[in-house]
Every structure is written in C-alpha cells, then in structure tokens.
PDB file of N, CA and C in Angstrom:
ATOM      1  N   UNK A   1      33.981 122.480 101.030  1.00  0.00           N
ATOM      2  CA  UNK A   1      34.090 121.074 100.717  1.00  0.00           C
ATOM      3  C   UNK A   1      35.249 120.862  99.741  1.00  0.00           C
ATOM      4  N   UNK A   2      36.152 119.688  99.955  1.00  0.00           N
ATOM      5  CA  UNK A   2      37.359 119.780  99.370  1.00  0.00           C
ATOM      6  C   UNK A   2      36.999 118.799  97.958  1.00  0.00           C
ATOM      7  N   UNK A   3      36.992 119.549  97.327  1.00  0.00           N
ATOM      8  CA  UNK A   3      37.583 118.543  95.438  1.00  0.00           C
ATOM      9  C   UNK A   3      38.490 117.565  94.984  1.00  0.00           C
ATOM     10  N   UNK A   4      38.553 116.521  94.728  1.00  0.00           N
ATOM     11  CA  UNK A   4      39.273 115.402  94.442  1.00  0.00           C
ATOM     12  C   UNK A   4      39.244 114.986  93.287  1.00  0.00           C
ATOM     13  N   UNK A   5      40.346 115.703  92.894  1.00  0.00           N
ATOM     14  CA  UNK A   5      40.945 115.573  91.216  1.00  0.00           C
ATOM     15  C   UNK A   5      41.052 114.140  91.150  1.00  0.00           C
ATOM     16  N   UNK A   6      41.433 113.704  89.530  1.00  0.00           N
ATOM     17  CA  UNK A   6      41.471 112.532  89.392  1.00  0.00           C
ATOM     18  C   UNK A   6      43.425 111.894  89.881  1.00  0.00           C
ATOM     19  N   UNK A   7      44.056 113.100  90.011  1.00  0.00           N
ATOM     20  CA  UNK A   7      45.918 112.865  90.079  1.00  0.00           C
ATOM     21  C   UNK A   7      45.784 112.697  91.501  1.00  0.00           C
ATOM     22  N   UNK A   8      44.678 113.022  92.513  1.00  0.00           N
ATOM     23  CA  UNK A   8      44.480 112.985  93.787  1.00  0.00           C
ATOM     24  C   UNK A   8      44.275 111.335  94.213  1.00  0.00           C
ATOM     25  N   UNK A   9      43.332 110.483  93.601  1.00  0.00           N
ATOM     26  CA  UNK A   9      42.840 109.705  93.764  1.00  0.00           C
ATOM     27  C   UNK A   9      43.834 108.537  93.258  1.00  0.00           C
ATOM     28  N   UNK A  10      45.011 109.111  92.239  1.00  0.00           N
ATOM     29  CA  UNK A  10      45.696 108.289  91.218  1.00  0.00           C
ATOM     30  C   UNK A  10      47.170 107.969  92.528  1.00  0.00           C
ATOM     31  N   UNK A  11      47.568 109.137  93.538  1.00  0.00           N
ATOM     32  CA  UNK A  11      48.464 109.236  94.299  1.00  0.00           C
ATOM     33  C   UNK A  11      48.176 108.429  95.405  1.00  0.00           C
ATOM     34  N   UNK A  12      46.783 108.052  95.685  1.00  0.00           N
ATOM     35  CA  UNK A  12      46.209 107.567  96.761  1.00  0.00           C
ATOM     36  C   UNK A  12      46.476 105.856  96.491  1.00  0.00           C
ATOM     37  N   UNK A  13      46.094 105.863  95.571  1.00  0.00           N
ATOM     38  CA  UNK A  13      46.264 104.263  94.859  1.00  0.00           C
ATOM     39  C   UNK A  13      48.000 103.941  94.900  1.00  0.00           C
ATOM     40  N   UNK A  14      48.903 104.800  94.760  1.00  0.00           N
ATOM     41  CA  UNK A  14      49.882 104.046  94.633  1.00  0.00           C
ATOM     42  C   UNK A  14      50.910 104.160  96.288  1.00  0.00           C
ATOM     43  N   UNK A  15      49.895 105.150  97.015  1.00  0.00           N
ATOM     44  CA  UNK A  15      50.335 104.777  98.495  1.00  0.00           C
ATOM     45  C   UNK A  15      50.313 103.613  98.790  1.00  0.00           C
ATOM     46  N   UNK A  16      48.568 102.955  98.771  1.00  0.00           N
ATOM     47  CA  UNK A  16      48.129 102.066  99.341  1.00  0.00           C
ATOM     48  C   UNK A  16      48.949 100.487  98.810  1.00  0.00           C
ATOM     49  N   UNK A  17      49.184 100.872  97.570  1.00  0.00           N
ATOM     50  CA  UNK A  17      49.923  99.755  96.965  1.00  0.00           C
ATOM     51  C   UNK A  17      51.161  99.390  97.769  1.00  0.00           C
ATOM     52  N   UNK A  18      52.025 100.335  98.169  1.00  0.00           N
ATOM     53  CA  UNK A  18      53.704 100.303  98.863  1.00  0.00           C
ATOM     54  C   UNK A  18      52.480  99.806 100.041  1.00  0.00           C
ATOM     55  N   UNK A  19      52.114 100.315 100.337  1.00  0.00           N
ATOM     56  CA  UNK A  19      51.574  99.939 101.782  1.00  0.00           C
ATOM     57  C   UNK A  19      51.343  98.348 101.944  1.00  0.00           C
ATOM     58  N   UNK A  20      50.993  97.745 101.060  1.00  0.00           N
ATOM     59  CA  UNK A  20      50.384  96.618 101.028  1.00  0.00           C
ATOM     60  C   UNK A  20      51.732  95.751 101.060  1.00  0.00           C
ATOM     61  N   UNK A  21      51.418  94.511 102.111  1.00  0.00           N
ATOM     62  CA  UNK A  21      52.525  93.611 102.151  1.00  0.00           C
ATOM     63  C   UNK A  21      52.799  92.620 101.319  1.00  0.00           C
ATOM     64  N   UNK A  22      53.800  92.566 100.879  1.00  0.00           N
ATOM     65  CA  UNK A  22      54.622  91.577  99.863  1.00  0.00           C
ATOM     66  C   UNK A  22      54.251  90.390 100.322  1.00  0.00           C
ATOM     67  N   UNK A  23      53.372  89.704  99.717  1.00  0.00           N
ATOM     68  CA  UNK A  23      53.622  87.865 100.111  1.00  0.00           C
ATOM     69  C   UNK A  23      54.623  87.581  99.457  1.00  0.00           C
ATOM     70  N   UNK A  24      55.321  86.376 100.078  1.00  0.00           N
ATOM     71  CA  UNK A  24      56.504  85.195  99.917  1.00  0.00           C
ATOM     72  C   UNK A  24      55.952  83.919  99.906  1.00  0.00           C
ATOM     73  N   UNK A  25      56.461  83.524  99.025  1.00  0.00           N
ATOM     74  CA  UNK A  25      56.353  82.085  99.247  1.00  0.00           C
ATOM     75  C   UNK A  25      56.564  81.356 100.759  1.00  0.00           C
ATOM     76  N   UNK A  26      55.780  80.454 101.374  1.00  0.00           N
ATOM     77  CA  UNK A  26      56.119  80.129 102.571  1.00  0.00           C
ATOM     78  C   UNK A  26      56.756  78.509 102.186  1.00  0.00           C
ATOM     79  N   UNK A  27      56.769  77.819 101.225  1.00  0.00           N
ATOM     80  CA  UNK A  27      57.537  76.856 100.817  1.00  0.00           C
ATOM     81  C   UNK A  27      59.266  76.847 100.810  1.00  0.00           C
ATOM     82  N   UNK A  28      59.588  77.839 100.041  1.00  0.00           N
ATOM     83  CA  UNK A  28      60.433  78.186  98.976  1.00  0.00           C
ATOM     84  C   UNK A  28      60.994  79.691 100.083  1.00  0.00           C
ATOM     85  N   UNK A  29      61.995  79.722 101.267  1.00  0.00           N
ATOM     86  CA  UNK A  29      61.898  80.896 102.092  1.00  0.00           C
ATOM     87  C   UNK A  29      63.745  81.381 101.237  1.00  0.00           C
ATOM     88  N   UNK A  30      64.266  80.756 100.780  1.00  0.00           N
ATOM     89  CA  UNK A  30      65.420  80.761  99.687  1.00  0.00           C
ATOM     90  C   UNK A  30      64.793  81.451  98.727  1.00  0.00           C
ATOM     91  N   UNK A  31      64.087  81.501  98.155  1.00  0.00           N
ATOM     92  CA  UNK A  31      63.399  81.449  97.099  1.00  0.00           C
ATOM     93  C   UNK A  31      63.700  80.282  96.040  1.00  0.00           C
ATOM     94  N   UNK A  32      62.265  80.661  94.822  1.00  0.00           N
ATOM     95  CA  UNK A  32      62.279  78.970  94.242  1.00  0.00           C
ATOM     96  C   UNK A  32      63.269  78.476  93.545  1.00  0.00           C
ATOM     97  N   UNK A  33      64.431  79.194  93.101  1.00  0.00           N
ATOM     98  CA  UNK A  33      65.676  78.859  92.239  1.00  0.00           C
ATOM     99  C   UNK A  33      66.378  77.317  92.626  1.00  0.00           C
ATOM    100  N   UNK A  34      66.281  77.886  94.441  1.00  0.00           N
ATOM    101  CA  UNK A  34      66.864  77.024  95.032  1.00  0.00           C
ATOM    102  C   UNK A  34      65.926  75.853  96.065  1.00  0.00           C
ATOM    103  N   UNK A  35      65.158  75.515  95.323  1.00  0.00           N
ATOM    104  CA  UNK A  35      64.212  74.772  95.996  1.00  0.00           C
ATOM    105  C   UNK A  35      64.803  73.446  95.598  1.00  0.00           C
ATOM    106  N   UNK A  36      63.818  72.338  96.669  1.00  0.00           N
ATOM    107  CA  UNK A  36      64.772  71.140  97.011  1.00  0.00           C
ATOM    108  C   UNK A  36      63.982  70.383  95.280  1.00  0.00           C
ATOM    109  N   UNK A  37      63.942  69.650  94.801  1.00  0.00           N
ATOM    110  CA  UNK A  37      63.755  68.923  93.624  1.00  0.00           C
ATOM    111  C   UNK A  37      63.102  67.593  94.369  1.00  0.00           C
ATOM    112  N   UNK A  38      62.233  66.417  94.221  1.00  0.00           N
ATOM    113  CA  UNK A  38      61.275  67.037  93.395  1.00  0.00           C
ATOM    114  C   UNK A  38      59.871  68.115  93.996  1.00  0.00           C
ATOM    115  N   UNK A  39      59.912  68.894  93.255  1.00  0.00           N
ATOM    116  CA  UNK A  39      58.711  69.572  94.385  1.00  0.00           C
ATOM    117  C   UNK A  39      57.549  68.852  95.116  1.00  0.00           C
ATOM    118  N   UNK A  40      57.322  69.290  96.580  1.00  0.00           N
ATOM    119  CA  UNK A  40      56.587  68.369  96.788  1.00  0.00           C
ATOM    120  C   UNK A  40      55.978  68.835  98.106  1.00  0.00           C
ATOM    121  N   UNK A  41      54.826  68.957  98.398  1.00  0.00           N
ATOM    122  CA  UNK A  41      53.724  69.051  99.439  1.00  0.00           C
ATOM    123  C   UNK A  41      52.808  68.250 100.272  1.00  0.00           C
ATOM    124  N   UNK A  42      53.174  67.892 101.482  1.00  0.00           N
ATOM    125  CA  UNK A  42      52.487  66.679 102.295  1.00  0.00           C
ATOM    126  C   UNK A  42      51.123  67.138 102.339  1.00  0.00           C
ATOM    127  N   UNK A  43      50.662  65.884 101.401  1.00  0.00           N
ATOM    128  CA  UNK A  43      49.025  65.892 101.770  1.00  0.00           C
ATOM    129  C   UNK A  43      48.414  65.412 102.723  1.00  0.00           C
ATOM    130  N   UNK A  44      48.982  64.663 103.768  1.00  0.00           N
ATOM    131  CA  UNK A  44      48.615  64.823 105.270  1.00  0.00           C
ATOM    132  C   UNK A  44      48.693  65.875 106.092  1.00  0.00           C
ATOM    133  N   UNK A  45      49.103  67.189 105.885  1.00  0.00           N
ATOM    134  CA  UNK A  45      49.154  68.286 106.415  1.00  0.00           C
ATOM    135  C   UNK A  45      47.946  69.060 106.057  1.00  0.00           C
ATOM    136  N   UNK A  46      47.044  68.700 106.967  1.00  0.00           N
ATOM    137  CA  UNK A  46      45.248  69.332 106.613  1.00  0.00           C
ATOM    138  C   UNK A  46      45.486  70.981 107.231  1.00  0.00           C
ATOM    139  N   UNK A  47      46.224  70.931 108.249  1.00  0.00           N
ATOM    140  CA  UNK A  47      46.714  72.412 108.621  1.00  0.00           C
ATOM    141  C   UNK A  47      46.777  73.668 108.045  1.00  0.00           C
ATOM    142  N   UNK A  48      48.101  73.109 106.600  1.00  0.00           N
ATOM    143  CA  UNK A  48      48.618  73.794 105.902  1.00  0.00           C
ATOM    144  C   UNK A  48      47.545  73.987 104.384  1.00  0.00           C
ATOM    145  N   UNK A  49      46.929  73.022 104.612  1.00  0.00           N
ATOM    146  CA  UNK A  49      46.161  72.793 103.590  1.00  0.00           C
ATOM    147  C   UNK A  49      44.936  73.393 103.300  1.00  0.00           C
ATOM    148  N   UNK A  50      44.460  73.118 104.639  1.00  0.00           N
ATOM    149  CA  UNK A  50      43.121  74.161 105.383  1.00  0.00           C
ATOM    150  C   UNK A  50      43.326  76.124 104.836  1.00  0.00           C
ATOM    151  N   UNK A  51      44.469  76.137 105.206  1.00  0.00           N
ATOM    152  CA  UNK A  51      44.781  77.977 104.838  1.00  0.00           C
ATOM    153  C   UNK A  51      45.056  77.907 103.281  1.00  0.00           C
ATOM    154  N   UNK A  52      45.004  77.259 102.712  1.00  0.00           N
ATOM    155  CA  UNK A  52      45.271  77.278 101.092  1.00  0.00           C
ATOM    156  C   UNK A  52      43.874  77.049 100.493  1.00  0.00           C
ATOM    157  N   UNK A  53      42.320  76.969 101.231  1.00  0.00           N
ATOM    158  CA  UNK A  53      41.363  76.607 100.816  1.00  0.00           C
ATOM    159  C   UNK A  53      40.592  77.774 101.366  1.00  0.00           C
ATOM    160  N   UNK A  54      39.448  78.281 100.740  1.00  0.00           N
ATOM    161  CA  UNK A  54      38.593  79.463 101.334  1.00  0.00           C
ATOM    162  C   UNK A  54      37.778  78.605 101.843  1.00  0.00           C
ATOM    163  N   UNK A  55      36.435  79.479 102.014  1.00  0.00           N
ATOM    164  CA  UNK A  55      35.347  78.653 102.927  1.00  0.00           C
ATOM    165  C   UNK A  55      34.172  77.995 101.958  1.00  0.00           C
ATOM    166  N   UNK A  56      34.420  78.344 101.319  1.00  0.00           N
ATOM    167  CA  UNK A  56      33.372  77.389  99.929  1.00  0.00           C
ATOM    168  C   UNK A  56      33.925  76.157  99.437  1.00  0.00           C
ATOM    169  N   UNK A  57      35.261  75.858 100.111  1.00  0.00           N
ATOM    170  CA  UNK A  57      35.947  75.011  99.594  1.00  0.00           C
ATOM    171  C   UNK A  57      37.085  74.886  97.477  1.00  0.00           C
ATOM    172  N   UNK A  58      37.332  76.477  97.937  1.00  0.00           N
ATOM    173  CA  UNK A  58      37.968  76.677  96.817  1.00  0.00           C
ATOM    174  C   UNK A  58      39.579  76.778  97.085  1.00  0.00           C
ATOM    175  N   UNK A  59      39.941  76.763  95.818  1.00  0.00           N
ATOM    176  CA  UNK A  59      41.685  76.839  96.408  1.00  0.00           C
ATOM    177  C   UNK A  59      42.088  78.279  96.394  1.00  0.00           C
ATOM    178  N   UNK A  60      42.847  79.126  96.615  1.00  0.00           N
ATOM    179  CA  UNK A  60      42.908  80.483  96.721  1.00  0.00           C
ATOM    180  C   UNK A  60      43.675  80.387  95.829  1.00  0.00           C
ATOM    181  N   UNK A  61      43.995  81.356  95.025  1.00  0.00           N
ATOM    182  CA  UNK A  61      44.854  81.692  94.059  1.00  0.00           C
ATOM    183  C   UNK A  61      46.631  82.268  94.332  1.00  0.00           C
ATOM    184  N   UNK A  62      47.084  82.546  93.651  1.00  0.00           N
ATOM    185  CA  UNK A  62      48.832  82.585  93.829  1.00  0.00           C
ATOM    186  C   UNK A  62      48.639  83.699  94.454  1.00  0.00           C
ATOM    187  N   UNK A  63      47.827  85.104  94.356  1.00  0.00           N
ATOM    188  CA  UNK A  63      48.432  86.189  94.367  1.00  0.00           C
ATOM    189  C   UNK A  63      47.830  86.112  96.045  1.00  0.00           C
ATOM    190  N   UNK A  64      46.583  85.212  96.244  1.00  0.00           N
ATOM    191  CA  UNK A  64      46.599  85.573  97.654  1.00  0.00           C
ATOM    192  C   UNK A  64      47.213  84.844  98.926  1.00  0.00           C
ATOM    193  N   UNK A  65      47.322  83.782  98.333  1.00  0.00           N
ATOM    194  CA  UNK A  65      48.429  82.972  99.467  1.00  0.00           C
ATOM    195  C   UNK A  65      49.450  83.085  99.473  1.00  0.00           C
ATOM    196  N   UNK A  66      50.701  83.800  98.150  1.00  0.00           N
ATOM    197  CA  UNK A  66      51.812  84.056  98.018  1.00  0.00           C
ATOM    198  C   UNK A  66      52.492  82.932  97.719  1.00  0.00           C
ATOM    199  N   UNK A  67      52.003  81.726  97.245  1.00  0.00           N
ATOM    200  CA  UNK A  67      52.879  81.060  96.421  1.00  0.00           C
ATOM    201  C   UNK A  67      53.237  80.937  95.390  1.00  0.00           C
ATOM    202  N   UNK A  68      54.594  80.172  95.217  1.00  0.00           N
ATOM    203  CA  UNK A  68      55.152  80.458  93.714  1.00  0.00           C
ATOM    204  C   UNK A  68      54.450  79.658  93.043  1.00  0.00           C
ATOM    205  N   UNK A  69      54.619  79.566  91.636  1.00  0.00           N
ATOM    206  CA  UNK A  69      54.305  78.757  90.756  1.00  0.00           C
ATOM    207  C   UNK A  69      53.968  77.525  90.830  1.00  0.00           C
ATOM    208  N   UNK A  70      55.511  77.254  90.779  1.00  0.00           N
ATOM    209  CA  UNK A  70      55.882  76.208  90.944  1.00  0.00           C
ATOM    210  C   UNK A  70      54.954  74.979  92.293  1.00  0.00           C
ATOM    211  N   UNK A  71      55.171  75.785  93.163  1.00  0.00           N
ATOM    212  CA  UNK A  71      54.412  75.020  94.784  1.00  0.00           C
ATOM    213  C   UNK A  71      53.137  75.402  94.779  1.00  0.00           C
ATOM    214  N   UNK A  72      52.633  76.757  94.130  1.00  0.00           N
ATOM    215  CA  UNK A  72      50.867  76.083  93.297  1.00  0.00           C
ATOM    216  C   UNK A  72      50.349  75.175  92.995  1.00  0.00           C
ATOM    217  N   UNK A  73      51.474  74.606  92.429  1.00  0.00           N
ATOM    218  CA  UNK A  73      50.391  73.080  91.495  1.00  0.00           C
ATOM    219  C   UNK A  73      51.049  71.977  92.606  1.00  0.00           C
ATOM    220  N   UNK A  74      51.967  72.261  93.098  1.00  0.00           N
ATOM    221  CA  UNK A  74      52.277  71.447  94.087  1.00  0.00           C
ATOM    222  C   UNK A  74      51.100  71.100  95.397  1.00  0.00           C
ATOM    223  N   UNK A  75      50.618  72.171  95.994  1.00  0.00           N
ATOM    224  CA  UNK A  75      49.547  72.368  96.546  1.00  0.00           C
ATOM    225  C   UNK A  75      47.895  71.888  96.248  1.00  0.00           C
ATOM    226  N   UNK A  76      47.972  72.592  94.513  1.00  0.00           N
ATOM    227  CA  UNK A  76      46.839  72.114  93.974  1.00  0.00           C
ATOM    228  C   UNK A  76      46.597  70.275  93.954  1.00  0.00           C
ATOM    229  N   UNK A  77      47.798  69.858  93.529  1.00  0.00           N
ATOM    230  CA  UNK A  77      47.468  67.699  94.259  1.00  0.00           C
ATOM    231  C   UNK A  77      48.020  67.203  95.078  1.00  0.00           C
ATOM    232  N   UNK A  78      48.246  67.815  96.587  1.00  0.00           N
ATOM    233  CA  UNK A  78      48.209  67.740  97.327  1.00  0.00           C
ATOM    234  C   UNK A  78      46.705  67.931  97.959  1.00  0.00           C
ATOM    235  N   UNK A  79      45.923  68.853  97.839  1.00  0.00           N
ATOM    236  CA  UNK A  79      44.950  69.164  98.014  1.00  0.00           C
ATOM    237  C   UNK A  79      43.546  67.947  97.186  1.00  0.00           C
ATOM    238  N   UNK A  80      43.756  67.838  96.347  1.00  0.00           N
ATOM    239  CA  UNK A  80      43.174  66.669  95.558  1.00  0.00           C
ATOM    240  C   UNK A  80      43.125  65.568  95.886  1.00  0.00           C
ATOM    241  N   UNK A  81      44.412  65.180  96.108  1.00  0.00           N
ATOM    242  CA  UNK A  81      44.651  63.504  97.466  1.00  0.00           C
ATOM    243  C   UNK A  81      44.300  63.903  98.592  1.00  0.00           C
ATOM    244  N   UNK A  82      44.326  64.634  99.355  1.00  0.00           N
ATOM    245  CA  UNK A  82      43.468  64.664 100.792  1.00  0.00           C
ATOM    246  C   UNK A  82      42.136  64.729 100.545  1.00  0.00           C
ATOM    247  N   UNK A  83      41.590  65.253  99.603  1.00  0.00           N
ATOM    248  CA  UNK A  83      39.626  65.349  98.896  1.00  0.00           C
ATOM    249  C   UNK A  83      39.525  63.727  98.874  1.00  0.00           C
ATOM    250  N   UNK A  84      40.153  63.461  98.035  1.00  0.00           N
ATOM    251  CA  UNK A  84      40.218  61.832  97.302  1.00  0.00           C
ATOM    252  C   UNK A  84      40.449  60.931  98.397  1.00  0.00           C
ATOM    253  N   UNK A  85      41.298  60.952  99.751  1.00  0.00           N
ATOM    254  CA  UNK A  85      41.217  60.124 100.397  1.00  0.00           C
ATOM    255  C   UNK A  85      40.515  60.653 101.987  1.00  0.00           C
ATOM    256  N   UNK A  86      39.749  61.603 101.501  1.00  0.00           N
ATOM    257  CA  UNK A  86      38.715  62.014 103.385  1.00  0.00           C
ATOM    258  C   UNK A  86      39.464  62.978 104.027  1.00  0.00           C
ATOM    259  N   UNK A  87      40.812  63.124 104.139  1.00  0.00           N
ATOM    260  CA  UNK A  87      41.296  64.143 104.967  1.00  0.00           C
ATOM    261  C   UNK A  87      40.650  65.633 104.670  1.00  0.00           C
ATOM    262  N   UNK A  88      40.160  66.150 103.601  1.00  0.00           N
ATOM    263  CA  UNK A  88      39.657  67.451 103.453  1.00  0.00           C
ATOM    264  C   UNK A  88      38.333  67.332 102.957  1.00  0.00           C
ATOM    265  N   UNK A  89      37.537  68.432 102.926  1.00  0.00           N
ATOM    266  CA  UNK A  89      35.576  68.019 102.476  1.00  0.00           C
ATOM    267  C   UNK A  89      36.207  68.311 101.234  1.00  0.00           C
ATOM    268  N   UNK A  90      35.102  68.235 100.395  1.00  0.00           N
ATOM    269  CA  UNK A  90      35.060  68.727  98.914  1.00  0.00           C
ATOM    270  C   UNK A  90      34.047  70.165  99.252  1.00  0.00           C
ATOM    271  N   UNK A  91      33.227  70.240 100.022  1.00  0.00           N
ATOM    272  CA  UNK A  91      32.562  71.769  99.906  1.00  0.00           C
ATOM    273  C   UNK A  91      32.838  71.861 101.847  1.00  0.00           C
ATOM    274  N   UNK A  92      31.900  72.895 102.361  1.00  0.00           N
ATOM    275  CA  UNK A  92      31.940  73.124 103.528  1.00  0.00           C
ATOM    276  C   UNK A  92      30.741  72.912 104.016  1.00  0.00           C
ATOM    277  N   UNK A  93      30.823  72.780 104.984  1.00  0.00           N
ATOM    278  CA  UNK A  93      29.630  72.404 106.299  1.00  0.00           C
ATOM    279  C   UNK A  93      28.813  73.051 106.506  1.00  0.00           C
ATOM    280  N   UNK A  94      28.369  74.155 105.449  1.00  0.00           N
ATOM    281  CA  UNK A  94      27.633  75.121 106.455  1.00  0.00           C
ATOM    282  C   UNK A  94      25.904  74.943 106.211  1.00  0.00           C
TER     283      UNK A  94
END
C-alpha cells in the first residue's frame, strides 16, 4: 500500500490549480482598463442575468462567474431592477 507524504498531496494541489481554467471577464473581453464608460449592464437581459444567479436565488460571487470588479456591481443593480420590476423572482420555485 502506497504512503502519501504531506509534499505528495502539496504537488497534487498545485497541479490541479494550473489545471483549473482562468475565468475572464465576459463584459470587459479588452480587459477592464479599456472598458466603454459609463459601466453598464442591461437589466432586460434575464438570460445573462439568469447565469449570474444560483438556484436559491443568490448572486454568485466574482471568483465564480469571472467578473471584474468593476461589472460586479454593475451586475449586482442590474439584477435588483429586474427583482424590482418582475423580470427575475426574488427566491426560486421550487
């Protein structure tokens, strides 16, 4: 039976890391330096909006949707005016 040091388990972790794909911003494909001014996210786009929300009706965070900062909070009231005017639930259906 093979033994698994702790430098074993430490090498394994930083495979999986390279392995793991880089999100990008899907706003901002320039990146955000050069983004158009003023920032801004159509809150009629339930589409785009829908994949920025989990199923409990939460907003996902930066690191898992891959947006910048900046188009975070852009997103975040965008998302708020579609709640506020019916286009999105406030929880889910289930």
């Amino acid at each position: 039976m093979a033994t698994f040091t702790k430098a074993h388990f430490k090498k394994l972790r930083k495979k999986r890391a390279r392995l793991k794909k880089k999100l990008r911003c899907r706003f901002c494909p320039d990146g955000c330096d050069k983004s158009p001014r003023p920032i801004y996210v159509d809150y009629k786009d339930t589409k785009t909006l829908r994949s920025m929300v989990d199923r409990e009706g939460n907003l996902l965070g930066r690191r898992r949707s891959g947006n910048c900062a900046k188009y975070q909070r852009a997103v975040r009231q965008a998302v708020l005016r579609a709640r506020f005017i019916g286009l999105l639930p406030y929880l889910s259906e289930d």
